[in-house]
Protein backbone atom coordinates (compact mmCIF):
# COMPACT_ATOMS: atom_id res chain seq x y z
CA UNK A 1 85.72 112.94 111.55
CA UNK A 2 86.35 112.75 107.69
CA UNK A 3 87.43 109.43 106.11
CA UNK A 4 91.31 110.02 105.16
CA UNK A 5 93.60 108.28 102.52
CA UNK A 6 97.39 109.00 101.24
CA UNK A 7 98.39 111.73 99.04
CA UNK A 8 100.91 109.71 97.33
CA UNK A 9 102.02 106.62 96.38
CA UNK A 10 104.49 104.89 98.69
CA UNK A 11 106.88 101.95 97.52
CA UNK A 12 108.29 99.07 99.54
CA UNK A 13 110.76 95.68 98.63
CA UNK A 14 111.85 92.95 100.15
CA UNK A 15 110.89 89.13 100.43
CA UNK A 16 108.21 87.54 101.96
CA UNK A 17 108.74 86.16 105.20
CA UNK A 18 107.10 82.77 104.27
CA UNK A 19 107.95 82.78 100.26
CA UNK A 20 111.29 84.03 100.89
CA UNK A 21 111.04 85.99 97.63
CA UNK A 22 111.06 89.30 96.34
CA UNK A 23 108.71 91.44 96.44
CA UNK A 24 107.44 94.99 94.94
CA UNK A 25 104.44 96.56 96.84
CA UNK A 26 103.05 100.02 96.29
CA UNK A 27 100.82 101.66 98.25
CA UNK A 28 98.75 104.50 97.18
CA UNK A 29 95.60 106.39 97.47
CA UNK A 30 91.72 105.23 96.91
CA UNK A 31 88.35 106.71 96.71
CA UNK A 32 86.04 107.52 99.79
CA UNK A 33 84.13 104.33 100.64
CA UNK A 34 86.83 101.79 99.42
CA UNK A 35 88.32 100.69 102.24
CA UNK A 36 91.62 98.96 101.99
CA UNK A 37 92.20 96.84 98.53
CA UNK A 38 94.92 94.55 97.44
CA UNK A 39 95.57 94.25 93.60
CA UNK A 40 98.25 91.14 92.60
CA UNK A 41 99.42 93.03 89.56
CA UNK A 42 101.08 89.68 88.22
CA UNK A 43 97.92 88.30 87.89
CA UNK A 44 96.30 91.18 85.23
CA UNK A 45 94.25 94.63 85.98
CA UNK A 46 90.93 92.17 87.29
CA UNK A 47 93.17 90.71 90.31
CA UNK A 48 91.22 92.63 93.19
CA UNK A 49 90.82 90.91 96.83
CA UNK A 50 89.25 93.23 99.53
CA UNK A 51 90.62 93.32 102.76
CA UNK A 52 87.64 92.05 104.46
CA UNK A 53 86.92 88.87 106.82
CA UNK A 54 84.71 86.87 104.47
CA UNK A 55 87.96 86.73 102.24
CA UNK A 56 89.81 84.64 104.82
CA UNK A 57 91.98 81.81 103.43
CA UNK A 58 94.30 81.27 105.85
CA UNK A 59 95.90 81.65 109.20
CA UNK A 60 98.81 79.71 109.98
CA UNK A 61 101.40 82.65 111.38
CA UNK A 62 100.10 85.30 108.84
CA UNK A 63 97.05 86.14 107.60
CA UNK A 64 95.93 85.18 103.89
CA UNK A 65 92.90 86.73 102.07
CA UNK A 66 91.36 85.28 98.51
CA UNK A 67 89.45 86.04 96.48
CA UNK A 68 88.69 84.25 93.07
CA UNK A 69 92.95 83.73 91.44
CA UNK A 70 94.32 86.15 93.33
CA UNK A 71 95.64 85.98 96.98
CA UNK A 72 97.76 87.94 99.07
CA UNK A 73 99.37 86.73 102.47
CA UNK A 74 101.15 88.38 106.13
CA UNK A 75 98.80 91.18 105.44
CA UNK A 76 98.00 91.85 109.40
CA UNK A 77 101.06 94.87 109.47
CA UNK A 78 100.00 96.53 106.73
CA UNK A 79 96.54 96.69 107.42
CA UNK A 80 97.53 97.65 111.50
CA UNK A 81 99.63 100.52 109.88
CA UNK A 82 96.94 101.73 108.13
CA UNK A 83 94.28 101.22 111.23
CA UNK A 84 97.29 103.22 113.65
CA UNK A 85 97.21 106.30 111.39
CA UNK A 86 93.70 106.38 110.66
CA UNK A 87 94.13 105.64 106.79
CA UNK A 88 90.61 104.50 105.58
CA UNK A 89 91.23 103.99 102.11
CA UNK A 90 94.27 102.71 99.55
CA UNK A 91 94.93 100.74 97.21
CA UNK A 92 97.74 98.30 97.77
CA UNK A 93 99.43 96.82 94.46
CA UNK A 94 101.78 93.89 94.65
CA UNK A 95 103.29 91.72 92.03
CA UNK A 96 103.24 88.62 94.26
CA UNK A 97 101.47 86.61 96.67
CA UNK A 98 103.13 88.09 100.07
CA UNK A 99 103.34 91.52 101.19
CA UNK A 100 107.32 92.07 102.10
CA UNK A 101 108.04 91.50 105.34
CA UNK A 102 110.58 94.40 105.71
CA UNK A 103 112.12 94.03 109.69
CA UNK A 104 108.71 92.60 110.84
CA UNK A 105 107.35 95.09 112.18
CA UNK A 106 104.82 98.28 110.98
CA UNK A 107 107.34 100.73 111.54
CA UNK A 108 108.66 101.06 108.15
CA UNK A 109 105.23 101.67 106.53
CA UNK A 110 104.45 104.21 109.51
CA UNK A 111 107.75 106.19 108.04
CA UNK A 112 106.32 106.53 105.26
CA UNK A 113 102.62 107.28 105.91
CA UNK A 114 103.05 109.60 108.65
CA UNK A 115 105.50 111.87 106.73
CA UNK A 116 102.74 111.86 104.11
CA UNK A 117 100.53 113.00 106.54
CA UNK A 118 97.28 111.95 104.16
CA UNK A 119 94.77 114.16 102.89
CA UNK A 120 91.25 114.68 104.59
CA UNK A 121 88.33 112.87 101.99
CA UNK A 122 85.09 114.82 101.80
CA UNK A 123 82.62 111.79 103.51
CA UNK A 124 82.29 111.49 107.29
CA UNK A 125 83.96 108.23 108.59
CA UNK A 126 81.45 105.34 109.32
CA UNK A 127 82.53 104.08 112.89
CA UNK A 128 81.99 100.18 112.97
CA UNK A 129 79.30 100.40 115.94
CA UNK A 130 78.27 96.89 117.42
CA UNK A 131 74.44 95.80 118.74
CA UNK A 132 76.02 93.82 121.36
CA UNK A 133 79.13 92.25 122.91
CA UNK A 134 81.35 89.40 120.70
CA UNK A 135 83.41 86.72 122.10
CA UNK A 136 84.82 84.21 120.44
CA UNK A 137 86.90 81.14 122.32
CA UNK A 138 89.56 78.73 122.21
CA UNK A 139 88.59 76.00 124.70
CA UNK A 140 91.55 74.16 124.36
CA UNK A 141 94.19 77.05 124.50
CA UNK A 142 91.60 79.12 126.55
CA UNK A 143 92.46 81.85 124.13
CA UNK A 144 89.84 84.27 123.54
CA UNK A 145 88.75 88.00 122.03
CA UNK A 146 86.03 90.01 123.81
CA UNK A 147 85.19 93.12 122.16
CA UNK A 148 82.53 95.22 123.89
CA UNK A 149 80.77 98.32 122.53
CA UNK A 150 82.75 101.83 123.57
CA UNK A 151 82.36 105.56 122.59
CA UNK A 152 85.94 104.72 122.03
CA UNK A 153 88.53 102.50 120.72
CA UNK A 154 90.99 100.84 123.39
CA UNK A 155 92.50 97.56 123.13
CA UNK A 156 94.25 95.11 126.40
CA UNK A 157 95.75 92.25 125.02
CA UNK A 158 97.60 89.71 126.83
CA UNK A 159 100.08 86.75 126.26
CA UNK A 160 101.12 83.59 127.71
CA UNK A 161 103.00 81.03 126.09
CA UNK A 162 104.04 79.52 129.38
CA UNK A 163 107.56 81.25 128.65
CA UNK A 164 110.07 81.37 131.53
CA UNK A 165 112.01 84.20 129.21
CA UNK A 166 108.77 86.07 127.85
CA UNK A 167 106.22 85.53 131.27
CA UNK A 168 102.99 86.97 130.86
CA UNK A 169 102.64 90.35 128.85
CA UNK A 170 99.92 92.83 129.28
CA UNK A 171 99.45 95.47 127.05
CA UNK A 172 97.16 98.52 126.19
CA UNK A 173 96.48 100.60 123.37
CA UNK A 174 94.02 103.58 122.96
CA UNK A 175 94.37 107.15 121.62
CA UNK A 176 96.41 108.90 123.91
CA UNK A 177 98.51 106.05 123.29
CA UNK A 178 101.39 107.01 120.12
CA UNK A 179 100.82 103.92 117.92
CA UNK A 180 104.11 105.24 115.79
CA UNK A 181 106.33 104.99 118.61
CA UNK A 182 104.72 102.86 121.61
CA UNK A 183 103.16 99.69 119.12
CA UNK A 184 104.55 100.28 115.14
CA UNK A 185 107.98 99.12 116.00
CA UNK A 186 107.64 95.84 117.60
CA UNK A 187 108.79 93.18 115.62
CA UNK A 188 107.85 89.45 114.49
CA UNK A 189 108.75 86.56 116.81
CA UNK A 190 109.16 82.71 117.42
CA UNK A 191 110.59 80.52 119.44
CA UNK A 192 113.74 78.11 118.70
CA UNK A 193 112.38 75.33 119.41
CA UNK A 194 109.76 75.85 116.71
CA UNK A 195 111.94 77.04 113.55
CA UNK A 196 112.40 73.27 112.19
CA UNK A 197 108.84 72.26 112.54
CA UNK A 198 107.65 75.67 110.41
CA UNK A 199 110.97 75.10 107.77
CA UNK A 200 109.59 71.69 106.73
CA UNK A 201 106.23 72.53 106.78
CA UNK A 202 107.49 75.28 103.96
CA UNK A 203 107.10 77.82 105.84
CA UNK A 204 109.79 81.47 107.07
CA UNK A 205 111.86 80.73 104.17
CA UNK A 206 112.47 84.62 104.64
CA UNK A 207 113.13 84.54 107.91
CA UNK A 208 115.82 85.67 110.07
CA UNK A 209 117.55 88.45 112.59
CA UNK A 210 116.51 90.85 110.40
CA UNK A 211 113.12 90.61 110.51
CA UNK A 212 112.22 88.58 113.82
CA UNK A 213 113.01 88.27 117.32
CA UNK A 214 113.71 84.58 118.12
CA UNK A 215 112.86 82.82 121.67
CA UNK A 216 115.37 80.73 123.20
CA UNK A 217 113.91 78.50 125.74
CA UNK A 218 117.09 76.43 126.57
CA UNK A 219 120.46 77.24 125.58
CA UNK A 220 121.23 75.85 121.96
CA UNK A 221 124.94 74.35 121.18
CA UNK A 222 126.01 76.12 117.89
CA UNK A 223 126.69 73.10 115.90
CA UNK A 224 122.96 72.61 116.14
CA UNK A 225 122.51 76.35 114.97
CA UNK A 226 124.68 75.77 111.90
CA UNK A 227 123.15 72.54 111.11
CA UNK A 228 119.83 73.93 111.29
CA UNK A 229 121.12 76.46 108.82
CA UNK A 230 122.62 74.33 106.54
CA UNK A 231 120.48 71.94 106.13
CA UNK A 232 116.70 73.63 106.43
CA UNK A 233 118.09 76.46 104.17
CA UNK A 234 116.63 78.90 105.91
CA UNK A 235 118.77 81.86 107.48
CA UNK A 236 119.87 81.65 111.13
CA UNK A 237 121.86 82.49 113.36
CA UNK A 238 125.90 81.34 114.11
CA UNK A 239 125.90 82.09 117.30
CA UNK A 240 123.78 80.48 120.03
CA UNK A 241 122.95 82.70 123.27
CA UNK A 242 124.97 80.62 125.96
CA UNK A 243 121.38 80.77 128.46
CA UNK A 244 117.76 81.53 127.70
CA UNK A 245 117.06 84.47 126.08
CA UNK A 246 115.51 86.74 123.24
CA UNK A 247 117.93 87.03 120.29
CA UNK A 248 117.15 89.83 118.08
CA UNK A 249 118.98 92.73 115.73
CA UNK A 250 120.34 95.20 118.35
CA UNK A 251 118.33 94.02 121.51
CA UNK A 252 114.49 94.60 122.23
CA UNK A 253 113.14 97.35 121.06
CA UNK A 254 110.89 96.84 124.20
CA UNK A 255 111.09 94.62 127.33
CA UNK A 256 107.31 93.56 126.11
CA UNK A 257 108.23 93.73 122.70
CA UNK A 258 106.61 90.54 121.80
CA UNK A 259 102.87 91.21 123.63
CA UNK A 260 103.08 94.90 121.70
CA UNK A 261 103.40 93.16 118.36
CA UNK A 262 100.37 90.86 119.36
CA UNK A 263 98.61 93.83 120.07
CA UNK A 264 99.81 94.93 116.43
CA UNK A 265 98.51 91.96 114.95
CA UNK A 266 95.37 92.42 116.24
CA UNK A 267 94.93 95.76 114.93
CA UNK A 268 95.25 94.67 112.01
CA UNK A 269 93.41 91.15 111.77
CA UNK A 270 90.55 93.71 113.41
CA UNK A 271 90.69 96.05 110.29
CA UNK A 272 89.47 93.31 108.20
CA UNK A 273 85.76 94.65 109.76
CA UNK A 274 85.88 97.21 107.08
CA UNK A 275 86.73 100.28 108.99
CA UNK A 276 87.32 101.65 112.68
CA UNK A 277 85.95 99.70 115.40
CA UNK A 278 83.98 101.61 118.44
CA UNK A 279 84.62 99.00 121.08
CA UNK A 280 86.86 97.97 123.84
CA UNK A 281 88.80 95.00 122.50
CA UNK A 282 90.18 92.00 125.31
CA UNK A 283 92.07 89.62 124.02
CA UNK A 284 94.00 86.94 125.85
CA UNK A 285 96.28 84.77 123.81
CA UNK A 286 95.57 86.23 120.53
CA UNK A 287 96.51 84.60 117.15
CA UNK A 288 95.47 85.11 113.58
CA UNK A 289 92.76 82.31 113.70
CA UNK A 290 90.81 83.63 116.57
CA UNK A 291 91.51 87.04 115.14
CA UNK A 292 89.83 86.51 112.28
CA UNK A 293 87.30 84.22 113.55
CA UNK A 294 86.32 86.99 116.32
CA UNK A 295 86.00 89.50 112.92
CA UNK A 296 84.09 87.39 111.04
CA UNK A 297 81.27 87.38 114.00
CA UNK A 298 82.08 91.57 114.69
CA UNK A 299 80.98 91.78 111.14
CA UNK A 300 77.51 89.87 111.68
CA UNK A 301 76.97 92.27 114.87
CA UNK A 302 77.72 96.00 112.98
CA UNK A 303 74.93 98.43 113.69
């Protein structure tokens, strides 16, 4: 299989979901052997940070990569986009520090992509090939990635948050599975009870219903909605679901909405490997720090 990368250059907007402010992305094509790059624009022509695990600044509900002035953050959609289509190399240009988060999901960057179509490169793709099984653990969540050498890629990822409205979600991904349709559209998500914790810590100034499902684990009275609003300056919602529930823009896209985009997420925490993985990934309660901690050890493994 040849290495592929985009024939064009595709353009997105919109704020961050953290920074809450605008931003101006473009994603375009790169030469064979590049792999995914990020270039802050705002920061001069020099401003380059490689979309690889050793560049790993920071995990708390996105994923941040640095290198020397420049960093870039909530990079895990993009980078699962690209990994979904089988995009080896671009070039990602951005004039701030957050990649937009558009309606939280990869969908609109597989739009955009897949009508491209990409062009064939002339070098064979380097499959990521590993000596011998990884795991990496959370003891105290019990959260853990397994990722076991395959002739092919498949992934089974599974959540618990000890959720009466989500339960446990199971999940699979391989190739006969559409990533587009089945995976790309899942969206962002949090629960309620969470919102004014991550607001004073400075964080989903962007978000809202437009961009992420919420999680309601007990029915909310909407003064305490508005409140919230008002006074954490953050957008929310008026109206409180009268019982448990997942509030989001025109209803689930999935009933397992929320384990697809984990699935998503690892995709694209995975990528930052430096290519296409040959292994059967397991994951059970994934996040962005084991994620990245379980690439980080892939990477010391690679045939």
């Amino acid at each position: 299989m040849k290495q592929r990368t985009l024939s064009g250059e595709f353009h997105f907007e919109g704020k961050g979901l953290h920074t809450g402010k605008m931003m101006h992305m473009t994603v375009g094509p790169a030469p064979v052997g590049s792999g995914v790059r990020f270039l802050r624009t705002d920061l001069g022509g020099d401003a380059y940070v490689d979309a690889a695990a050793s560049n790993v600044s920071r995990t708390a509900r996105s994923t941040m990569l640095s290198c020397g002035k420049a960093s870039v953050r909530t990079v895990e959609h993009l980078l699962s986009a690209l990994t979904g289509l089988g995009i080896d190399n671009a070039l990602v240009r951005l004039d701030g520090p957050e990649a937009p988060i558009l309606d939280g999901s990869a969908a609109p960057y597989v739009a955009a992509f897949a009508a491209d179509g990409g062009v064939e490169q002339e070098a064979e793709r380097k499959w990521l090939e590993l000596r011998e099984e990884v795991r990496v653990e959370d003891r105290r969540s019990g959260a853990y990635l397994k990722i076991t050498p395959a002739e092919e890629p498949s992934y089974d990822v599974t959540i618990d948050f000890n959720s009466k409205v989500l339960g446990v979600q199971r999940v699979h991904w391989d190739s006969s599975v559409d990533y587009a349709t089945q995976i790309a559209p899942c969206r962002t998500f949090c629960f309620f009870h969470e919102i004014r914790r991550l607001a004073l810590l400075g964080m989903i100034k962007g978000g809202d219903l437009e961009n992420a499902i919420v999680v309601v684990e007990k029915a909310v009275p909407a003064w305490k909605g508005r409140l919230m609003s008002c006074f954490l300056r953050i957008p929310m919602f008026d109206v409180m679901p009268k019982e448990p529930g997942c509030v989001a823009k025109d209803g689930l896209r999935f009933p397992d909405e929320c384990g697809r985009h984990k699935l998503l997420d690892v995709l694209g925490d995975l990528r930052l490997c430096g290519g296409f993985l040959r292994a059967h990934v397991e994951a059970y309660k994934p996040g962005h720090r084991i994620n990245t901690a379980a690439a980080k050890e892939i990477c010391k493994v690679i045939l």
